[in-house]
PDBML (XML) file of the C-alpha atoms, coordinates in Angstrom:
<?xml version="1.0" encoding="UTF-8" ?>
<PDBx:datablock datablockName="MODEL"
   xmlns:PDBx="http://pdbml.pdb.org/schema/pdbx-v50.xsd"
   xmlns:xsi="http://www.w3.org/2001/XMLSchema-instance"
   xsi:schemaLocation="http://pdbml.pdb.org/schema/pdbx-v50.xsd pdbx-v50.xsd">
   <PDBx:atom_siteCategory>
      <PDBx:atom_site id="1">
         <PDBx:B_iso_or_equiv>0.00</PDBx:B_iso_or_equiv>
         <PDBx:Cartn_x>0.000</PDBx:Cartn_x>
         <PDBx:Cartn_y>0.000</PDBx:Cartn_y>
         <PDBx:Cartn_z>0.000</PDBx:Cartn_z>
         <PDBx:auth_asym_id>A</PDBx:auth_asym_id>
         <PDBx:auth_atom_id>CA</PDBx:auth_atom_id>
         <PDBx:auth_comp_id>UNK</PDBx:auth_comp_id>
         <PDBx:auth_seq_id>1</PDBx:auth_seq_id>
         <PDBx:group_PDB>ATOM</PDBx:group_PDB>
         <PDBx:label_alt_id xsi:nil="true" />
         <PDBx:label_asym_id>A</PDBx:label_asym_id>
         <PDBx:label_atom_id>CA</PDBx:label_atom_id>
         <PDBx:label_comp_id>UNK</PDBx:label_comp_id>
         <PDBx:label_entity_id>1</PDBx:label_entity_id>
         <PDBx:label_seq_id>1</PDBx:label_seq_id>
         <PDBx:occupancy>1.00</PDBx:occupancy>
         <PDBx:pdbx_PDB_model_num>1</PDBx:pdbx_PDB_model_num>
         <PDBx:type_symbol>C</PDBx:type_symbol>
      </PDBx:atom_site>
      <PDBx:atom_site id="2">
         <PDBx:B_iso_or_equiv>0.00</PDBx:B_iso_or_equiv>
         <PDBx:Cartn_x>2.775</PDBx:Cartn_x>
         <PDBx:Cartn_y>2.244</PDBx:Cartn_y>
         <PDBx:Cartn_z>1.465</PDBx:Cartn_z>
         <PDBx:auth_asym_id>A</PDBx:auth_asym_id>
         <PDBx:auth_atom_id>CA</PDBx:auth_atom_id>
         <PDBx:auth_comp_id>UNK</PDBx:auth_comp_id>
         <PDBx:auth_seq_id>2</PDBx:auth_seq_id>
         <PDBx:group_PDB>ATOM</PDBx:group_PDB>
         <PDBx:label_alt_id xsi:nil="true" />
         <PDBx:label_asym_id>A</PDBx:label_asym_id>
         <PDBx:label_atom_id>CA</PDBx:label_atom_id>
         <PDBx:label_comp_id>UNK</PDBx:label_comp_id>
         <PDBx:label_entity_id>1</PDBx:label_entity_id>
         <PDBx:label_seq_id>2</PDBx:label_seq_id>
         <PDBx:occupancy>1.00</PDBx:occupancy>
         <PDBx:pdbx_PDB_model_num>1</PDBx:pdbx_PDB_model_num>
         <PDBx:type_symbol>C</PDBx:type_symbol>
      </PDBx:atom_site>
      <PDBx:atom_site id="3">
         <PDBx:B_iso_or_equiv>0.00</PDBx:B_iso_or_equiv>
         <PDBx:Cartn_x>4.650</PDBx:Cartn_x>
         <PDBx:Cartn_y>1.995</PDBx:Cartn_y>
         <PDBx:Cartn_z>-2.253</PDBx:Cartn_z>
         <PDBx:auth_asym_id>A</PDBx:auth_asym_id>
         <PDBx:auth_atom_id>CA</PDBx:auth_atom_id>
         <PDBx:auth_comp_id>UNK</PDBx:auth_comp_id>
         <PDBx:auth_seq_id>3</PDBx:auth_seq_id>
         <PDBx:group_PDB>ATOM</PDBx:group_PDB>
         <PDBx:label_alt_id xsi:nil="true" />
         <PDBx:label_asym_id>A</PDBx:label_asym_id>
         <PDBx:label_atom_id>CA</PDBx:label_atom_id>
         <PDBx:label_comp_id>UNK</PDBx:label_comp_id>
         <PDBx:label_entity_id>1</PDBx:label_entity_id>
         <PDBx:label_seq_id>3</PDBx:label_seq_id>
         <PDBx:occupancy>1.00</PDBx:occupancy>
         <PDBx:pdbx_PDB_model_num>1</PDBx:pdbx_PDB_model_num>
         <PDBx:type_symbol>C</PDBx:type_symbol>
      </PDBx:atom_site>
      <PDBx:atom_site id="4">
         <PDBx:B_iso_or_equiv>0.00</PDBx:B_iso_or_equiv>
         <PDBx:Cartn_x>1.586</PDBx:Cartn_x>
         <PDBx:Cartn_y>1.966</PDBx:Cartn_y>
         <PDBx:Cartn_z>-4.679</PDBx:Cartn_z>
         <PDBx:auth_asym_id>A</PDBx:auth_asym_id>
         <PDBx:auth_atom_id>CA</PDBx:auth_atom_id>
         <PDBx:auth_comp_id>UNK</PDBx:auth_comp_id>
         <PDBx:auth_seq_id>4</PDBx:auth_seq_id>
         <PDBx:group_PDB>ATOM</PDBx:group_PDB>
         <PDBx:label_alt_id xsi:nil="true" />
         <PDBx:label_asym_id>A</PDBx:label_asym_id>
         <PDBx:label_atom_id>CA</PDBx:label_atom_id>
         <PDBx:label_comp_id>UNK</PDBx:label_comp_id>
         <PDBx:label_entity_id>1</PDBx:label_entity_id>
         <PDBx:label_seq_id>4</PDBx:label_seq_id>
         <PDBx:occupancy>1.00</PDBx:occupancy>
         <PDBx:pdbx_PDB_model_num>1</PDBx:pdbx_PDB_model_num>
         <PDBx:type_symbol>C</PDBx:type_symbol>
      </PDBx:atom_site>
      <PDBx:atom_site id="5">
         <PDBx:B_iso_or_equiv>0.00</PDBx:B_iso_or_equiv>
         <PDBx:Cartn_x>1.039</PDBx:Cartn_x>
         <PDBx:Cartn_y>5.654</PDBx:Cartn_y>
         <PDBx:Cartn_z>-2.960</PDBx:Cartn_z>
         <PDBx:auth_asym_id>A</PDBx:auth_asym_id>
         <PDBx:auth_atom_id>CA</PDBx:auth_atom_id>
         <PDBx:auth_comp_id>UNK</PDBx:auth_comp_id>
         <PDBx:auth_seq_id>5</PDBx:auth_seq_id>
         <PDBx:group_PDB>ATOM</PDBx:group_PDB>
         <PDBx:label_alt_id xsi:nil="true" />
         <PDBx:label_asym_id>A</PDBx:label_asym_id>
         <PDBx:label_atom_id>CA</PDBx:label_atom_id>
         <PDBx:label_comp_id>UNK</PDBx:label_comp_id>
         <PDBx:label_entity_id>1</PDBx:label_entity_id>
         <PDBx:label_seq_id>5</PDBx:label_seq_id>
         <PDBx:occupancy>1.00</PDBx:occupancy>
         <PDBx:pdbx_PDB_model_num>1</PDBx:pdbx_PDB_model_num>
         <PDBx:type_symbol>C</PDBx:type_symbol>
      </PDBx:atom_site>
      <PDBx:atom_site id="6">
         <PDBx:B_iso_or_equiv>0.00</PDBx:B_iso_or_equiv>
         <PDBx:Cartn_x>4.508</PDBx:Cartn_x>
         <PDBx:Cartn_y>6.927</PDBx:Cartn_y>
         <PDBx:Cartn_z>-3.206</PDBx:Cartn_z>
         <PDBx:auth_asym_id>A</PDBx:auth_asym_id>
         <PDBx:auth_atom_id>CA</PDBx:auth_atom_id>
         <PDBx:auth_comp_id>UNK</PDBx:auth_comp_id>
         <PDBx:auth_seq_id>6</PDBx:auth_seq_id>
         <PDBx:group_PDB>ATOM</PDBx:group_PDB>
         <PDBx:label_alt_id xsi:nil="true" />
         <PDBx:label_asym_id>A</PDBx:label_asym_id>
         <PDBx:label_atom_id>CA</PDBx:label_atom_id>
         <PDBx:label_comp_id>UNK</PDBx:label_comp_id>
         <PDBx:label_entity_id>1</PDBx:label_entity_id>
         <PDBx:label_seq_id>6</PDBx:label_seq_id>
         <PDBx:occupancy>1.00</PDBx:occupancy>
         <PDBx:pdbx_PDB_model_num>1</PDBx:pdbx_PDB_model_num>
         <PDBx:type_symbol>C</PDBx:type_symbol>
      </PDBx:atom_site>
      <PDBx:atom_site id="7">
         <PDBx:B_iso_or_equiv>0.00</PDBx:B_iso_or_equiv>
         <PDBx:Cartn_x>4.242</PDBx:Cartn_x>
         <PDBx:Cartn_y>5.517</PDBx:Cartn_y>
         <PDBx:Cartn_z>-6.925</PDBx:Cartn_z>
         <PDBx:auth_asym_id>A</PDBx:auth_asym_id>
         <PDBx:auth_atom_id>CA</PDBx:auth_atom_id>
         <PDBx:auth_comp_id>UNK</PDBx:auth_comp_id>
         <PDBx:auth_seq_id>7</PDBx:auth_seq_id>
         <PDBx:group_PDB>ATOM</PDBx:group_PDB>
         <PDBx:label_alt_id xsi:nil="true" />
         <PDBx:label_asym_id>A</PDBx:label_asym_id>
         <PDBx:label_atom_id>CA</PDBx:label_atom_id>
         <PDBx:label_comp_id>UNK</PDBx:label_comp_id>
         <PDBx:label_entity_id>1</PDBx:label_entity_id>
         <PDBx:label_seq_id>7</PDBx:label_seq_id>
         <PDBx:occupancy>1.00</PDBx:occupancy>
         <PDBx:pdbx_PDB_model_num>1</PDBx:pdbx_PDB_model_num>
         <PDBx:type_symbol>C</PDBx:type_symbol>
      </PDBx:atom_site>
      <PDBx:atom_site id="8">
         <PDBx:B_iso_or_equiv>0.00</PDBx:B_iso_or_equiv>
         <PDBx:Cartn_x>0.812</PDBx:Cartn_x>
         <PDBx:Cartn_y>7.299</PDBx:Cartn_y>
         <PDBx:Cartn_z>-7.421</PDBx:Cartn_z>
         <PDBx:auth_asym_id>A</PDBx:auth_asym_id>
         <PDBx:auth_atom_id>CA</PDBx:auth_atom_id>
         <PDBx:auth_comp_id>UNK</PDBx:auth_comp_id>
         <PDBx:auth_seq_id>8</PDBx:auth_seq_id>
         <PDBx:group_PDB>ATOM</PDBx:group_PDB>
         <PDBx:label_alt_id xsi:nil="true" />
         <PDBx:label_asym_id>A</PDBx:label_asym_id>
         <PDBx:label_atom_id>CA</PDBx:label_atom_id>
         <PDBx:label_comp_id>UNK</PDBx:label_comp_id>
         <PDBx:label_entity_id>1</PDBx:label_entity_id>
         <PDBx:label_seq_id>8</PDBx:label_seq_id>
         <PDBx:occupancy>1.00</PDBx:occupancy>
         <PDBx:pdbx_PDB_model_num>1</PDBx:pdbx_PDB_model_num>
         <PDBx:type_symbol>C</PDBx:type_symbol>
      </PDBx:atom_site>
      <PDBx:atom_site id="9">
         <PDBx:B_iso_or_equiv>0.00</PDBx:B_iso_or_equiv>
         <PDBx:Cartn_x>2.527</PDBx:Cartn_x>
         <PDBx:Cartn_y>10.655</PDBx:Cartn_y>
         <PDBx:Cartn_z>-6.049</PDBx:Cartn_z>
         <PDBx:auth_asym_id>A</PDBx:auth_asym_id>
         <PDBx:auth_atom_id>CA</PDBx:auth_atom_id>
         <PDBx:auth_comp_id>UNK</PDBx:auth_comp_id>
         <PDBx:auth_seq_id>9</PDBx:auth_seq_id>
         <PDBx:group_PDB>ATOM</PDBx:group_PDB>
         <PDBx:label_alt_id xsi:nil="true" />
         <PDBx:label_asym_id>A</PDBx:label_asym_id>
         <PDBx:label_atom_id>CA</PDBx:label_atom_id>
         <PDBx:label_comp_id>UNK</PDBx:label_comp_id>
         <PDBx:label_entity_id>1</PDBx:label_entity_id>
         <PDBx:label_seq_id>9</PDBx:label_seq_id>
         <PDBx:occupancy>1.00</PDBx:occupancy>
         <PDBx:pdbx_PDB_model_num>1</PDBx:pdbx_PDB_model_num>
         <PDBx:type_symbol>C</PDBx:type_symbol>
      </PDBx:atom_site>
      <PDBx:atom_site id="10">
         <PDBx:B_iso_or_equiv>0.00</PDBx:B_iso_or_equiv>
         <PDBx:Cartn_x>5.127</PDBx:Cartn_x>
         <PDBx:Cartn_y>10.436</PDBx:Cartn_y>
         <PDBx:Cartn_z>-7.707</PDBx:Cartn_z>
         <PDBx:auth_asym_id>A</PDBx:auth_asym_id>
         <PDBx:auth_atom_id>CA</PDBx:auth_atom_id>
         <PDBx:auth_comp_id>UNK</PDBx:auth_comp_id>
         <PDBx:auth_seq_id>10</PDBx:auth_seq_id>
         <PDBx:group_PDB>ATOM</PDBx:group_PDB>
         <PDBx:label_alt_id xsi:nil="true" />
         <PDBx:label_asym_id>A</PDBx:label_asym_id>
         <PDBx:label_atom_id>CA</PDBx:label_atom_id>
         <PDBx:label_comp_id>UNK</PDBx:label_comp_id>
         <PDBx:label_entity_id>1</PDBx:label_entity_id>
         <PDBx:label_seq_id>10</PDBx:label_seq_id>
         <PDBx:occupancy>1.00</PDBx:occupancy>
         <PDBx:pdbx_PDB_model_num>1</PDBx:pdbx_PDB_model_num>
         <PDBx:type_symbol>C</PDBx:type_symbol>
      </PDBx:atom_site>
      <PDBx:atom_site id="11">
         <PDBx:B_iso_or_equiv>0.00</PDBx:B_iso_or_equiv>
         <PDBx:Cartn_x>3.604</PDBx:Cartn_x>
         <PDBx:Cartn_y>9.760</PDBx:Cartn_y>
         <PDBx:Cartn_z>-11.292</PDBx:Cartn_z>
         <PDBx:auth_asym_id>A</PDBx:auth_asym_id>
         <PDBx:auth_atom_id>CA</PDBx:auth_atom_id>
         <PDBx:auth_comp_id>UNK</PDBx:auth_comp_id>
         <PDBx:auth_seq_id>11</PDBx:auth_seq_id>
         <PDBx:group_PDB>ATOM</PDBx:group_PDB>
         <PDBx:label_alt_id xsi:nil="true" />
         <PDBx:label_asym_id>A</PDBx:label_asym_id>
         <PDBx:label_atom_id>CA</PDBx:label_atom_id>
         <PDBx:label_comp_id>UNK</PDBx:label_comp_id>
         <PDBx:label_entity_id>1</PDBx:label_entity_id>
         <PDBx:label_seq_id>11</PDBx:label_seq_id>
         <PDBx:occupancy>1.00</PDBx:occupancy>
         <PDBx:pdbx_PDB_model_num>1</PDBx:pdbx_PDB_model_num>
         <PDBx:type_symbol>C</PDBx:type_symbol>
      </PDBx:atom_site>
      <PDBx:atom_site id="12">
         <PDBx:B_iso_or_equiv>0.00</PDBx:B_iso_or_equiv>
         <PDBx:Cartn_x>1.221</PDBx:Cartn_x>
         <PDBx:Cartn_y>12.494</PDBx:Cartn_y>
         <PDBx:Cartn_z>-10.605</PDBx:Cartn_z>
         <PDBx:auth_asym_id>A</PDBx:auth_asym_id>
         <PDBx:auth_atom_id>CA</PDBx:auth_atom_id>
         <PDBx:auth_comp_id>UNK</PDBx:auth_comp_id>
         <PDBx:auth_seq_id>12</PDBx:auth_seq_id>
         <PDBx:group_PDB>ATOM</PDBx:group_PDB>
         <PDBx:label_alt_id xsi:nil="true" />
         <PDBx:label_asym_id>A</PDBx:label_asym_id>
         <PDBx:label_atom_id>CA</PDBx:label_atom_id>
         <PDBx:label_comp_id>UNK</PDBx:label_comp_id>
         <PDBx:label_entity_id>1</PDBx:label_entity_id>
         <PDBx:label_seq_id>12</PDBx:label_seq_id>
         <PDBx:occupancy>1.00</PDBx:occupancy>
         <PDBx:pdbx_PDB_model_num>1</PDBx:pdbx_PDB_model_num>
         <PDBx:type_symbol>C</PDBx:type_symbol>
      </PDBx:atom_site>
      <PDBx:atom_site id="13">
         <PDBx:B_iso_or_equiv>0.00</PDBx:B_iso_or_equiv>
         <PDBx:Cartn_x>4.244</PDBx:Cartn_x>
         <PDBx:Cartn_y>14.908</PDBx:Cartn_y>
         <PDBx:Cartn_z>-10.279</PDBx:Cartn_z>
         <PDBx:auth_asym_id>A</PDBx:auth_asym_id>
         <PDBx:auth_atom_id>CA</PDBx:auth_atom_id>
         <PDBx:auth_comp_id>UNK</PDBx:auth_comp_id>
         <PDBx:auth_seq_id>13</PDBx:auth_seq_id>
         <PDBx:group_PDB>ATOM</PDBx:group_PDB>
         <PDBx:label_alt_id xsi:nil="true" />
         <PDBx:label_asym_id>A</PDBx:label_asym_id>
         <PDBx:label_atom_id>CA</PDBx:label_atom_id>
         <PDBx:label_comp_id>UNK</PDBx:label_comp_id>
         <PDBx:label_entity_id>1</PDBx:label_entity_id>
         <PDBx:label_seq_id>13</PDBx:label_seq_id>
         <PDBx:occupancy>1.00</PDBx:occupancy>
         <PDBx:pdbx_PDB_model_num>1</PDBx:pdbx_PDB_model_num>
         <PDBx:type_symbol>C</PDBx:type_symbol>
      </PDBx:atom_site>
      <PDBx:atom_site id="14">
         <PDBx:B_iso_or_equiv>0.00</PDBx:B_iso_or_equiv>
         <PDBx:Cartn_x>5.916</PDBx:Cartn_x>
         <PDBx:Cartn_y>13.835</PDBx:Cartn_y>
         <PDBx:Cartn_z>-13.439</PDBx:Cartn_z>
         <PDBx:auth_asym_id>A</PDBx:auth_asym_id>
         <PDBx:auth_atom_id>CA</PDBx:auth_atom_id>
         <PDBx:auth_comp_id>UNK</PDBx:auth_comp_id>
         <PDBx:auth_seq_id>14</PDBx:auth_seq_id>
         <PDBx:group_PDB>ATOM</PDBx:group_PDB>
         <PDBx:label_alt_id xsi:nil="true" />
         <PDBx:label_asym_id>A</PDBx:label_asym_id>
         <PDBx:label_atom_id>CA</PDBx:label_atom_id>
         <PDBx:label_comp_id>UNK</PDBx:label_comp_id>
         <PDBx:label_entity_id>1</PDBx:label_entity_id>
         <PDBx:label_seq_id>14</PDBx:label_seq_id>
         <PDBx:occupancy>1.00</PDBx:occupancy>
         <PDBx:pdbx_PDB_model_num>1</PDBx:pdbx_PDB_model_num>
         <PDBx:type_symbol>C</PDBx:type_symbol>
      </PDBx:atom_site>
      <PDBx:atom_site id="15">
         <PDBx:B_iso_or_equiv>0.00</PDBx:B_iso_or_equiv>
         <PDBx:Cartn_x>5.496</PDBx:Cartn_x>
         <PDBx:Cartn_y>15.999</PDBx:Cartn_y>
         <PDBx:Cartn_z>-16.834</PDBx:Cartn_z>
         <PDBx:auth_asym_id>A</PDBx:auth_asym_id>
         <PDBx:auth_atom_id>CA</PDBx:auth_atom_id>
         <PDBx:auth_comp_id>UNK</PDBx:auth_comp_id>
         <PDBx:auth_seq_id>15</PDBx:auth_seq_id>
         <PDBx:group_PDB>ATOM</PDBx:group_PDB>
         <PDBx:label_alt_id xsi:nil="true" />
         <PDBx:label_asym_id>A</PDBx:label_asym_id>
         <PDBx:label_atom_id>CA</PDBx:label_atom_id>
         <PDBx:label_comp_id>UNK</PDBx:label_comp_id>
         <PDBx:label_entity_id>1</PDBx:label_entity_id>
         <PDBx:label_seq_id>15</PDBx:label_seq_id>
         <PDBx:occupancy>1.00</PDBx:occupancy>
         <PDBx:pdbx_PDB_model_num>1</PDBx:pdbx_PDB_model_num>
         <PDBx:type_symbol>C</PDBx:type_symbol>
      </PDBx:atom_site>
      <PDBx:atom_site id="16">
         <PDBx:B_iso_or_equiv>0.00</PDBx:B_iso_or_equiv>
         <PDBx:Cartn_x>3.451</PDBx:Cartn_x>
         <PDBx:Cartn_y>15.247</PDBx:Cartn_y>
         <PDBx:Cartn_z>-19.670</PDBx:Cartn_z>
         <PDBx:auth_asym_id>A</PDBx:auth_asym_id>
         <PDBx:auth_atom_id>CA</PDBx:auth_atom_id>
         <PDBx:auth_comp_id>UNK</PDBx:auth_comp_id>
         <PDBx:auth_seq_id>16</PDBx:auth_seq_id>
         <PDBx:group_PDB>ATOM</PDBx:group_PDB>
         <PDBx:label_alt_id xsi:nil="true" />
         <PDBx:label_asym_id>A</PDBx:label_asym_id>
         <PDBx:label_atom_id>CA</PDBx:label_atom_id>
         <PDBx:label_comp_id>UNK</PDBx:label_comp_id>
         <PDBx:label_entity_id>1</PDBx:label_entity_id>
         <PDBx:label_seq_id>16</PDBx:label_seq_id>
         <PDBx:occupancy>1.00</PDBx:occupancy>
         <PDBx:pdbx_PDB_model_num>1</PDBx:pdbx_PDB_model_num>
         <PDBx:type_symbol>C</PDBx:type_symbol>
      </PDBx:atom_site>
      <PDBx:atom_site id="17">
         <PDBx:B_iso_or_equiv>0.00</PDBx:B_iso_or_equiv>
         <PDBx:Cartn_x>6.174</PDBx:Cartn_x>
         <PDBx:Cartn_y>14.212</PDBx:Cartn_y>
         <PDBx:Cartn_z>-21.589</PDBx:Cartn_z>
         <PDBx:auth_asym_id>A</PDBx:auth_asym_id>
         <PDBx:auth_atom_id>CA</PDBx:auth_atom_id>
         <PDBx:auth_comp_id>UNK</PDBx:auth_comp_id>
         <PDBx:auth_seq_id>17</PDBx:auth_seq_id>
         <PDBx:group_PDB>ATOM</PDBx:group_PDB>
         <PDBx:label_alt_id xsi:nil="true" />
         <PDBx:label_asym_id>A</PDBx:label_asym_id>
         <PDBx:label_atom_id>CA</PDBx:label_atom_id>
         <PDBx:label_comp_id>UNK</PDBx:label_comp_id>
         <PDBx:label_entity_id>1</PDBx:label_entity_id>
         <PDBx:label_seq_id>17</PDBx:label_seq_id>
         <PDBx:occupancy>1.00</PDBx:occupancy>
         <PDBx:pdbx_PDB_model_num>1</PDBx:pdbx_PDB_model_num>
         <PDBx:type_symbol>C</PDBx:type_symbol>
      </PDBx:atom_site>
      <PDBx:atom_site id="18">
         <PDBx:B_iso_or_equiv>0.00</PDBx:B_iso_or_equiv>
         <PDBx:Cartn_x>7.442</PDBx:Cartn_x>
         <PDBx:Cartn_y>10.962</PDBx:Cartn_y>
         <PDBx:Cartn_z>-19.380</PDBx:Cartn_z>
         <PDBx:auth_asym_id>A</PDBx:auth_asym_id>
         <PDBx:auth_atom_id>CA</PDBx:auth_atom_id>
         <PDBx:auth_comp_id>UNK</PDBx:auth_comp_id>
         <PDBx:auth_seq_id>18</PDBx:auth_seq_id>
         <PDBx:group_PDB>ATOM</PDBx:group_PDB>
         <PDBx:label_alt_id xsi:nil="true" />
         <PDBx:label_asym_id>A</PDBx:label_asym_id>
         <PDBx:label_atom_id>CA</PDBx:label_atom_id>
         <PDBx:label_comp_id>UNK</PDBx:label_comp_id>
         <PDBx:label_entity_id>1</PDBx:label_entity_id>
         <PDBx:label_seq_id>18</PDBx:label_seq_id>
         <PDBx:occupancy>1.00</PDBx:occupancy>
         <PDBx:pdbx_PDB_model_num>1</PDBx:pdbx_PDB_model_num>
         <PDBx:type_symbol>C</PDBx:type_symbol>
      </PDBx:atom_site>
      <PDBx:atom_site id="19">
         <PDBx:B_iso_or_equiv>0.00</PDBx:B_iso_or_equiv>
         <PDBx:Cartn_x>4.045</PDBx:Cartn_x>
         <PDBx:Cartn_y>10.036</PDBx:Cartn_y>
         <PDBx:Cartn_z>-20.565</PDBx:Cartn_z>
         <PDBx:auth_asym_id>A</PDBx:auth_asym_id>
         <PDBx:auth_atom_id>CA</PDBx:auth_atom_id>
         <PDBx:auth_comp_id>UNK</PDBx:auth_comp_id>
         <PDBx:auth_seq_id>19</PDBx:auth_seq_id>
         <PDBx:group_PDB>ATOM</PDBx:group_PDB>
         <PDBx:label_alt_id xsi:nil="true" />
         <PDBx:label_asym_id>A</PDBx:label_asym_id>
         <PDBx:label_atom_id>CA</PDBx:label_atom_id>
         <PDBx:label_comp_id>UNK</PDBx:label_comp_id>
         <PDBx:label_entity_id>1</PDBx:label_entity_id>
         <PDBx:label_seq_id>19</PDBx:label_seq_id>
         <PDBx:occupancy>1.00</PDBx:occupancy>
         <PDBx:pdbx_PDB_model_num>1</PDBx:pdbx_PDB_model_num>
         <PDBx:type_symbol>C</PDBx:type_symbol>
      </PDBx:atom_site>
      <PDBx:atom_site id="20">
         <PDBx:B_iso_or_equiv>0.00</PDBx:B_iso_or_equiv>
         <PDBx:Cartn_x>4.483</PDBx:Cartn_x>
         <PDBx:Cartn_y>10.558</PDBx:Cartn_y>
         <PDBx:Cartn_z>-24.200</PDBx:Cartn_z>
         <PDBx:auth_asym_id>A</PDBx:auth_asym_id>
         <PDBx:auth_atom_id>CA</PDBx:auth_atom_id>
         <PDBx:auth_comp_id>UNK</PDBx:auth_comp_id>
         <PDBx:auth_seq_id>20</PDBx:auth_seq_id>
         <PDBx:group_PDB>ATOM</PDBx:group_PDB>
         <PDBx:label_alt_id xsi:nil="true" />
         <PDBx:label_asym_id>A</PDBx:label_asym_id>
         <PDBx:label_atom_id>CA</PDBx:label_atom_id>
         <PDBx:label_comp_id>UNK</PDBx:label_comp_id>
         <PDBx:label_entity_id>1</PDBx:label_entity_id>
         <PDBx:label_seq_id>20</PDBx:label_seq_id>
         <PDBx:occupancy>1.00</PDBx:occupancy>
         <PDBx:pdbx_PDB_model_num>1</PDBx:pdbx_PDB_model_num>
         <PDBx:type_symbol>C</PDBx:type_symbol>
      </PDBx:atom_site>
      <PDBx:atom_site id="21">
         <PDBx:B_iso_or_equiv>0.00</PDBx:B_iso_or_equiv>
         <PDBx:Cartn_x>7.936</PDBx:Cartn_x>
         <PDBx:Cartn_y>8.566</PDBx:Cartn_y>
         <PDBx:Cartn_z>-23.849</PDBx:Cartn_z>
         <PDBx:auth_asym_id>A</PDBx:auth_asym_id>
         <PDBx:auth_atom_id>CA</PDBx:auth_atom_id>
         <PDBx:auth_comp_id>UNK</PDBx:auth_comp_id>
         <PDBx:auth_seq_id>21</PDBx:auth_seq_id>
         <PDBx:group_PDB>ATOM</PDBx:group_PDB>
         <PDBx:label_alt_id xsi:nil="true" />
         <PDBx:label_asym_id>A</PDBx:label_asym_id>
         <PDBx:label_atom_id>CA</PDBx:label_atom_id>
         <PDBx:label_comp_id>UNK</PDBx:label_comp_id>
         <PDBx:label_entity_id>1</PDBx:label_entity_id>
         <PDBx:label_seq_id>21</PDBx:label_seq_id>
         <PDBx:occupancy>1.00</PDBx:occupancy>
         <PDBx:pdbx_PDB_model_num>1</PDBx:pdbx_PDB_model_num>
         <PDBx:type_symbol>C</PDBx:type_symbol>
      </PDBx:atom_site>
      <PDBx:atom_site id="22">
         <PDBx:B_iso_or_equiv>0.00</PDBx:B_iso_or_equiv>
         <PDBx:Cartn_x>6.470</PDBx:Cartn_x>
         <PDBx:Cartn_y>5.854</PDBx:Cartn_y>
         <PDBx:Cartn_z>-21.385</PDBx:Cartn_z>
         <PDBx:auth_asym_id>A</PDBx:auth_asym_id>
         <PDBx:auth_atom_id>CA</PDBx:auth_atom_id>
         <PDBx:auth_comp_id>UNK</PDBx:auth_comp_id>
         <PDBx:auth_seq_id>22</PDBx:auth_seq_id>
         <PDBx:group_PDB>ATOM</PDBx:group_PDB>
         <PDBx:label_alt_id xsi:nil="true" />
         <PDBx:label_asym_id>A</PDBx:label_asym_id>
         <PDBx:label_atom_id>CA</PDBx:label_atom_id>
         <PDBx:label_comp_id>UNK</PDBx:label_comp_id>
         <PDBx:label_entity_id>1</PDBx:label_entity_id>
         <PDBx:label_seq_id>22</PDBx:label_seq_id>
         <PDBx:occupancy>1.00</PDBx:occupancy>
         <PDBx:pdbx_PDB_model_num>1</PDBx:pdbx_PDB_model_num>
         <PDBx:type_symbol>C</PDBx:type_symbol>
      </PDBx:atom_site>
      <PDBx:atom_site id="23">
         <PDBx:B_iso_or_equiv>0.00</PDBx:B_iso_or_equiv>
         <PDBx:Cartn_x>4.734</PDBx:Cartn_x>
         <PDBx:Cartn_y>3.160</PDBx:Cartn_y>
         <PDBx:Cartn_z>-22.718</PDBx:Cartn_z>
         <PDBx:auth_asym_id>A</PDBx:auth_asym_id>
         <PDBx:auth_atom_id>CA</PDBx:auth_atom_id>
         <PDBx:auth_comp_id>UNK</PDBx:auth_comp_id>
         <PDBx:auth_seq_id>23</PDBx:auth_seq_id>
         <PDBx:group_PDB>ATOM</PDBx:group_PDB>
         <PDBx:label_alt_id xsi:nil="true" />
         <PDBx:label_asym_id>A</PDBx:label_asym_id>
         <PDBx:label_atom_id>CA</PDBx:label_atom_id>
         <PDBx:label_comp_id>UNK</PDBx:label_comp_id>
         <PDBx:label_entity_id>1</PDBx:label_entity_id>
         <PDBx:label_seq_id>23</PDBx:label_seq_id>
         <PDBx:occupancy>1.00</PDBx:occupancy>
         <PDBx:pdbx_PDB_model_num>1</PDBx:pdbx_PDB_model_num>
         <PDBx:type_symbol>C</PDBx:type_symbol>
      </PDBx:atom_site>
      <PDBx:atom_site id="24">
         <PDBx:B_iso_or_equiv>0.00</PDBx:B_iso_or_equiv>
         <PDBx:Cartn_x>1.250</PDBx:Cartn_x>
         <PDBx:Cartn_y>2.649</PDBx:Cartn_y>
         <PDBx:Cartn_z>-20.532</PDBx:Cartn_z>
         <PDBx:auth_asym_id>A</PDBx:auth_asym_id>
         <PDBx:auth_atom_id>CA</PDBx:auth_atom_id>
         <PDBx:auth_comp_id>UNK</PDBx:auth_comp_id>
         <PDBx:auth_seq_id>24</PDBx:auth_seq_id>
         <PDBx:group_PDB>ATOM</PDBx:group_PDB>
         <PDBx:label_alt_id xsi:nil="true" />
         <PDBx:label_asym_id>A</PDBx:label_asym_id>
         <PDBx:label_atom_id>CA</PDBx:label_atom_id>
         <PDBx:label_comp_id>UNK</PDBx:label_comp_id>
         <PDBx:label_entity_id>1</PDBx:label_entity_id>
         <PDBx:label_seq_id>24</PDBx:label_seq_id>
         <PDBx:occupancy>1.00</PDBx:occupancy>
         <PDBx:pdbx_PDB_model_num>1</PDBx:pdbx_PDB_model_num>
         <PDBx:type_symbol>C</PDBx:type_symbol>
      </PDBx:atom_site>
   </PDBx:atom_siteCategory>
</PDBx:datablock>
């Protein structure tokens, strides 16, 4: 639980554009 939220935070803080490089 503890890292799925740090994950989640962290992801939320990342720019648009580790998404367009990042495969889903």
């Amino acid at each position: 639980h503890d890292m799925r939220s740090e994950l989640f935070r962290k992801l939320a803080t990342m720019p648009m554009s580790f998404f367009n490089r990042t495969k889903f």
